[in-house]
Protein backbone atom coordinates (compact mmCIF):
# COMPACT_ATOMS: atom_id res chain seq x y z
CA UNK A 1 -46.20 -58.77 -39.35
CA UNK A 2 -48.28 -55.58 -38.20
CA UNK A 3 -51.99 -55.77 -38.89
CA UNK A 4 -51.99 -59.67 -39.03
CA UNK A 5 -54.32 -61.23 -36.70
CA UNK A 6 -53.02 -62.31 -33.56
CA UNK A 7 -53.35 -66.91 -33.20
CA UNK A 8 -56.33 -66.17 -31.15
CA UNK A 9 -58.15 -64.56 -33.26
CA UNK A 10 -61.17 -65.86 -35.18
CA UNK A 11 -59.75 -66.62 -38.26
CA UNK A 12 -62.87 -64.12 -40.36
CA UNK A 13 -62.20 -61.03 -38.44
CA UNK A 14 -59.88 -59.23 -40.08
CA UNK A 15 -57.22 -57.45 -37.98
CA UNK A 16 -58.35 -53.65 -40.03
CA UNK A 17 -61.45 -52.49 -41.83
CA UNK A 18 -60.28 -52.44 -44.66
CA UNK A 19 -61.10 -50.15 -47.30
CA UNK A 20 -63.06 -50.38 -51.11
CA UNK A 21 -60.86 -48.59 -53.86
CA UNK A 22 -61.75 -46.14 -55.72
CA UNK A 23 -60.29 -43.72 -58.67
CA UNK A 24 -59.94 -41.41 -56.44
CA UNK A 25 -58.53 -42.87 -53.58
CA UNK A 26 -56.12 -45.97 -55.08
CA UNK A 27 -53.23 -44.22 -54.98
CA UNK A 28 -53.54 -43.10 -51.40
CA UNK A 29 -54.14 -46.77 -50.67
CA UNK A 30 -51.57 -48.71 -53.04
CA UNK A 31 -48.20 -46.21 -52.62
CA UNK A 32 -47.13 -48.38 -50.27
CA UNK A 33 -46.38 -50.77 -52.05
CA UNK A 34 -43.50 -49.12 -53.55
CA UNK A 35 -42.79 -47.21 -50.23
CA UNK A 36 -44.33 -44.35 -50.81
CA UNK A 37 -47.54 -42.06 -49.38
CA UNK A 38 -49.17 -40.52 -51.73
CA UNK A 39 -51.45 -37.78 -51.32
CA UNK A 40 -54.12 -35.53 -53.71
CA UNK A 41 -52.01 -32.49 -54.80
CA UNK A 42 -54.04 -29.73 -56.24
CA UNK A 43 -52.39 -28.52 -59.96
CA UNK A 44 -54.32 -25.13 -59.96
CA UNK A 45 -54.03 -23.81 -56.25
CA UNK A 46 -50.98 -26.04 -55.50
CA UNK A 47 -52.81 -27.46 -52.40
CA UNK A 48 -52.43 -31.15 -50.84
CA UNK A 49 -56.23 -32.18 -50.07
CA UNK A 50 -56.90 -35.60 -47.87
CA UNK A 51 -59.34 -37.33 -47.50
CA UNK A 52 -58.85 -37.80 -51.45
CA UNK A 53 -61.75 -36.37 -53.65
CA UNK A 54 -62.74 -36.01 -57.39
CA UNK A 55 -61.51 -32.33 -57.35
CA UNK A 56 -59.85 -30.01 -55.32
CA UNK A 57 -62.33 -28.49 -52.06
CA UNK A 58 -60.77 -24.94 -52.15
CA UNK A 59 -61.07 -24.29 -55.81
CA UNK A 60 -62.08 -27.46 -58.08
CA UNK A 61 -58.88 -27.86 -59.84
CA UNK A 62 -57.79 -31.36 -60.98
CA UNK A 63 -55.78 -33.61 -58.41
CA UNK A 64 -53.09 -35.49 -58.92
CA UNK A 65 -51.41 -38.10 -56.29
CA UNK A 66 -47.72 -36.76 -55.68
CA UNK A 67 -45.42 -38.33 -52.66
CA UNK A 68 -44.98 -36.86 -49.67
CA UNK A 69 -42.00 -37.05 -47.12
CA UNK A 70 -44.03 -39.34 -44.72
CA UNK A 71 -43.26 -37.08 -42.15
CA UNK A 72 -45.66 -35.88 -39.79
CA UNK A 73 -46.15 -34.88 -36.25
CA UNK A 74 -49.13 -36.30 -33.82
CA UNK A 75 -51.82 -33.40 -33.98
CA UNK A 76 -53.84 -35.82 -31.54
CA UNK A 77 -54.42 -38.88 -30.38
CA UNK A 78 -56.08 -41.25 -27.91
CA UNK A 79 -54.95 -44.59 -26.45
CA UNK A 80 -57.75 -47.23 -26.86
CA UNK A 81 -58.21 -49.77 -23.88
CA UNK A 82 -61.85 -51.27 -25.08
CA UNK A 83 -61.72 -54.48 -27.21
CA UNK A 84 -64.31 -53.65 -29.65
CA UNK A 85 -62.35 -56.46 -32.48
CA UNK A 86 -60.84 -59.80 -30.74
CA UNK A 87 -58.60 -59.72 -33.68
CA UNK A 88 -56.82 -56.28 -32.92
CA UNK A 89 -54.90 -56.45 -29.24
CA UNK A 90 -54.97 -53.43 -27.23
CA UNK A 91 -54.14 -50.90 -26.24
CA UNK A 92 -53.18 -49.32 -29.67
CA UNK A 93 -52.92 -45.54 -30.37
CA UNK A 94 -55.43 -43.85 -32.58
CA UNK A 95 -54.14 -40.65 -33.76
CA UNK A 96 -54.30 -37.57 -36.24
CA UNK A 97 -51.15 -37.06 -37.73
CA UNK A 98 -50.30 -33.60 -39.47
CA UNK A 99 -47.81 -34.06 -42.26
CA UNK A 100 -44.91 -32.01 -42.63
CA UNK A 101 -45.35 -30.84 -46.23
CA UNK A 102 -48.52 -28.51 -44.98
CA UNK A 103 -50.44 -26.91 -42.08
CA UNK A 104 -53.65 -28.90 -42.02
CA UNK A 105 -52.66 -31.85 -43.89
CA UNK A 106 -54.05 -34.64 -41.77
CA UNK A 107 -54.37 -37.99 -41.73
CA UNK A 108 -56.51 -40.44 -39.28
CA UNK A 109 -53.92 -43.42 -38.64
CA UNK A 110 -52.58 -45.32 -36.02
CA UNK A 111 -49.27 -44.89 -33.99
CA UNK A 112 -47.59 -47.99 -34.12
CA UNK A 113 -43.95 -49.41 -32.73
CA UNK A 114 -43.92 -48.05 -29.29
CA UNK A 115 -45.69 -48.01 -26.12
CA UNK A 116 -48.77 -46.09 -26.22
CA UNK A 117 -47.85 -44.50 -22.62
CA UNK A 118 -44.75 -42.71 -24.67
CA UNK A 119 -47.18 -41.11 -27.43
CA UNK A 120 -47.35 -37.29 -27.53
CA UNK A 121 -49.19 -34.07 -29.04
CA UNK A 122 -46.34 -32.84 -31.20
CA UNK A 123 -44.33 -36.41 -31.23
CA UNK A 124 -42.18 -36.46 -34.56
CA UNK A 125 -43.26 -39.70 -36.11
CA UNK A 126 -42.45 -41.58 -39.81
CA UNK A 127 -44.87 -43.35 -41.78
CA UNK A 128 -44.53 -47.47 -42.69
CA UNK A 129 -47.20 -49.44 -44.60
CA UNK A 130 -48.66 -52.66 -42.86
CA UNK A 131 -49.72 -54.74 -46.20
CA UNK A 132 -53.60 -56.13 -46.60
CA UNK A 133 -55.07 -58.13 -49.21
CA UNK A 134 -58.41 -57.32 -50.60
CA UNK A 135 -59.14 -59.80 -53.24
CA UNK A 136 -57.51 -59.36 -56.13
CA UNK A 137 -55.70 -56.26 -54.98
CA UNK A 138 -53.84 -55.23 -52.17
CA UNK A 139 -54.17 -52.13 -50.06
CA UNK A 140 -50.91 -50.76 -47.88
CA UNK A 141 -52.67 -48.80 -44.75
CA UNK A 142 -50.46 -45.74 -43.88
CA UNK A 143 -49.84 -46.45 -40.39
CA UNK A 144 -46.90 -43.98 -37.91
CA UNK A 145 -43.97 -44.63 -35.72
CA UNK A 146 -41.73 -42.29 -33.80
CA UNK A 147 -38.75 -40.97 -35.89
């Protein structure tokens, strides 16, 4: 499964850094669960906003978490060849995905499900969810692949 350690690994280094929920930012983090990404969509301005927040940035309307299509293009990216975690092989892709649904709608992620050498500025990718538990809950990271 994607994101699980590889046998190697120490067995306390977690393959992600994972992330504390919040009220704000639980959906976000737990859509995947039933498949779905969902982002902060402003009900005054009818804006998406990520990184989730309290209130909208543009006009301090109240956010709600709507789904998006999930897909996105690669706005940019790097390949990483440094092993800075023995528990996540590289290389991987880091990239900023924009989603579909609105010009500067971005998301930090990884490209996943392909070789890194094939990743692109403008590559048409989907998003999947690679599952992590975080004590009692469990968190789906938003991760990309090419459509």
């Amino acid at each position: 499964m994607p994101g699980d350690a590889p046998p190697d690994a120490p067995p306390d280094v977690p393959a992600r850094i994972l992330p504390a929920l919040s009220e704000h930012n639980r959906a976000f983090w737990t859509g995947g669960a039933d498949g779905q990404l969902l982002i902060a969509w402003c009900t005054a301005c009818a804006r998406w906003v990520h990184p989730p927040a309290p209130d909208c940035p543009e006009c301090n309307g109240a956010l709600v978490a709507r789904p998006v299509s999930g897909h996105a293009r690669v706005f940019s990216y790097t390949v990483n060849h440094q092993p800075f975690n023995p528990a996540v092989p590289v290389p991987y892709v880091v990239a900023i995905v924009e989603l579909d649904e609105q010009q500067d709608l971005r998301i930090a992620t990884n490209i996943v499900g392909c070789d890194p050498d094939s990743v692109y500025v403008g590559l048409p990718v989907e998003v999947r969810f690679e599952r992590h538990d975080v004590g009692d809950d469990a968190v789906f990271v938003p991760v990309f692949t090419p459509r």
